[in-house]
Protein backbone atom coordinates (compact mmCIF):
# COMPACT_ATOMS: atom_id res chain seq x y z
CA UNK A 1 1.98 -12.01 2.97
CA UNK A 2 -0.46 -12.54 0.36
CA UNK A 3 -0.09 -11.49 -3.15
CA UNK A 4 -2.72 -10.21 -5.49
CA UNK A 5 -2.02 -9.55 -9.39
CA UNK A 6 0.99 -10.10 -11.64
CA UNK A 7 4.24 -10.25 -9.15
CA UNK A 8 6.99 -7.67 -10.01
CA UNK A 9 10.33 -9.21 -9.06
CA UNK A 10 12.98 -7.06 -7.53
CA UNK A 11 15.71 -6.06 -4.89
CA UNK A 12 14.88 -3.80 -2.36
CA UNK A 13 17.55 -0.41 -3.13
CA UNK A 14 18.00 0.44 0.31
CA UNK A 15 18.98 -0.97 3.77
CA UNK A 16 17.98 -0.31 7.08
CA UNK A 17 19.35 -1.03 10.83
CA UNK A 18 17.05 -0.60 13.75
CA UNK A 19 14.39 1.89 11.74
CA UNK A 20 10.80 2.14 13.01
CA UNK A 21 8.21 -0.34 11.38
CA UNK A 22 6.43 2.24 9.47
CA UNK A 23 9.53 4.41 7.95
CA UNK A 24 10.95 0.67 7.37
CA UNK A 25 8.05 -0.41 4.90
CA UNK A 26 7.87 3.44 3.23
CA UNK A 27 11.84 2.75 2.30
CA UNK A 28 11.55 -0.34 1.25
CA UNK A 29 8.78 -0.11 -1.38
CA UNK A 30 9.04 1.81 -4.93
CA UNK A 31 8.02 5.52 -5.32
CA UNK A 32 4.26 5.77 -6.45
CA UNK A 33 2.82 2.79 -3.90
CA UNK A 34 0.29 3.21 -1.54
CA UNK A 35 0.60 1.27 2.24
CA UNK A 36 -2.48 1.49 4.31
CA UNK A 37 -1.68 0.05 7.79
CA UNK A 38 -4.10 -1.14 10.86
CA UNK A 39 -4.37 1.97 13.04
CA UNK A 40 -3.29 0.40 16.12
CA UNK A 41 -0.32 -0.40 14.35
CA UNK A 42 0.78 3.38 13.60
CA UNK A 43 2.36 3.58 16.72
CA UNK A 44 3.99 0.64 17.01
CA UNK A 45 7.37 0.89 18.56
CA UNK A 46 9.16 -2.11 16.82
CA UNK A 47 12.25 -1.79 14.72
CA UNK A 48 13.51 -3.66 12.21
CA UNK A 49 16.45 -3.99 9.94
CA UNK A 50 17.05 -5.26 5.94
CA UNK A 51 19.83 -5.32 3.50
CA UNK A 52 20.16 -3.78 0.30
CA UNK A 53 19.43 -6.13 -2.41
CA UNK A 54 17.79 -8.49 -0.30
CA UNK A 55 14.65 -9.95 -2.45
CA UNK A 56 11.81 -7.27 -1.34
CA UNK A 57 8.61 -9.72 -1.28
CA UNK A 58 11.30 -12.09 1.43
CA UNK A 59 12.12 -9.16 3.16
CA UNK A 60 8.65 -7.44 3.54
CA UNK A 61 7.04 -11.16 4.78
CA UNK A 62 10.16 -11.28 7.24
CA UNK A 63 9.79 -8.02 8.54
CA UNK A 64 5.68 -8.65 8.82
CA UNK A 65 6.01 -12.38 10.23
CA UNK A 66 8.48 -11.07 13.14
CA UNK A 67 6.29 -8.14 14.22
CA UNK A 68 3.92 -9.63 17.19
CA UNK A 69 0.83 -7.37 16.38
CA UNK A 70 0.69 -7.98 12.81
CA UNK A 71 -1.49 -10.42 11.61
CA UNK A 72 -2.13 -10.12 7.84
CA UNK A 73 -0.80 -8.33 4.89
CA UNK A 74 -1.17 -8.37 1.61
CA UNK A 75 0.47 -6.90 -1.59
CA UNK A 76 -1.30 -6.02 -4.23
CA UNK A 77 1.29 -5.84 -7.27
CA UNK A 78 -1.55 -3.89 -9.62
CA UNK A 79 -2.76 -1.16 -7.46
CA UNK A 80 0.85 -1.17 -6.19
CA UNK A 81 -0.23 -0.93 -2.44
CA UNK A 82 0.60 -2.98 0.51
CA UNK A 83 -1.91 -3.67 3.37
CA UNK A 84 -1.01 -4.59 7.08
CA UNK A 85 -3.48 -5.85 9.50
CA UNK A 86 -3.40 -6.07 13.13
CA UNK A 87 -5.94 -9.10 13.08
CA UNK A 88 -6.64 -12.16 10.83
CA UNK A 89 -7.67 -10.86 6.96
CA UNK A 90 -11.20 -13.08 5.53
CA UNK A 91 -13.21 -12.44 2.73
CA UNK A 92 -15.28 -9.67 3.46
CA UNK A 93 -14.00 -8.71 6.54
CA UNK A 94 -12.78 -4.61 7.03
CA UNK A 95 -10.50 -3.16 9.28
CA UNK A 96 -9.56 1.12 9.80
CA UNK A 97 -6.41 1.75 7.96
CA UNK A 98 -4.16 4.69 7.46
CA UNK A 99 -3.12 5.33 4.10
CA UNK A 100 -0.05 7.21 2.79
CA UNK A 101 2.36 7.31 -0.60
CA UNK A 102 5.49 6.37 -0.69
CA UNK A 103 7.45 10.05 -1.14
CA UNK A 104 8.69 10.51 -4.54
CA UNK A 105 11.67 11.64 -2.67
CA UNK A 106 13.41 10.30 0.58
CA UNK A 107 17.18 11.06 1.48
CA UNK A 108 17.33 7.78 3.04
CA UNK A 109 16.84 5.67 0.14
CA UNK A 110 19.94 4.76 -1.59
CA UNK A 111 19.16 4.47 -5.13
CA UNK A 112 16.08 4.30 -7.81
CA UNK A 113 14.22 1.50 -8.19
């Protein structure tokens, strides 16, 4: 997971057991980010679990290092968005992402951030 701007430490306020990638990395970031994640990837069927106040950035590169079509990401701590890609990331290179916000309000996530 690469990181881009000024790192914002923290603990990830939620937990998860056997959630769907996607909903996963929605709970797990802070209301008011942005994750835009390789199309082919929006369907992906792999679940994953996290505890709360595990470290998020360890989490997050756990979570994207186990799943076997991702290969990139990257955080970008000043735009506060999070990019997953389903092939290798290079200078210049695109790839068709689907955006969305992080909800400013989800019933799943256990506390504020």
């Amino acid at each position: 997971l690469q990181e881009v701007g000024l790192a914002e430490s923290s603990k990830v306020a939620s937990f998860g057991n056997d959630v769907p990638f996607h909903t996963a990395l929605a709970l797990m970031l802070p209301e008011g980010w942005s994750i835009h994640l390789a199309e082919s990837l929006r369907s992906s069927e792999q679940r994953v679990s996290w505890r709360e106040g595990e470290d998020r950035m360890m989490a997050l590169t756990r979570i994207l290092n186990n799943h076997p079509k991702v290969r990139g990401g990257r955080i970008n701590w000043d735009s506060k968005a999070l990019f997953v890609f389903d092939k290798p990331i290079s200078p210049g290179s695109q790839t068709v992402c689907h955006q969305w916000e992080v909800p400013p309000f989800n019933p799943f996530r256990m506390g504020r951030l």
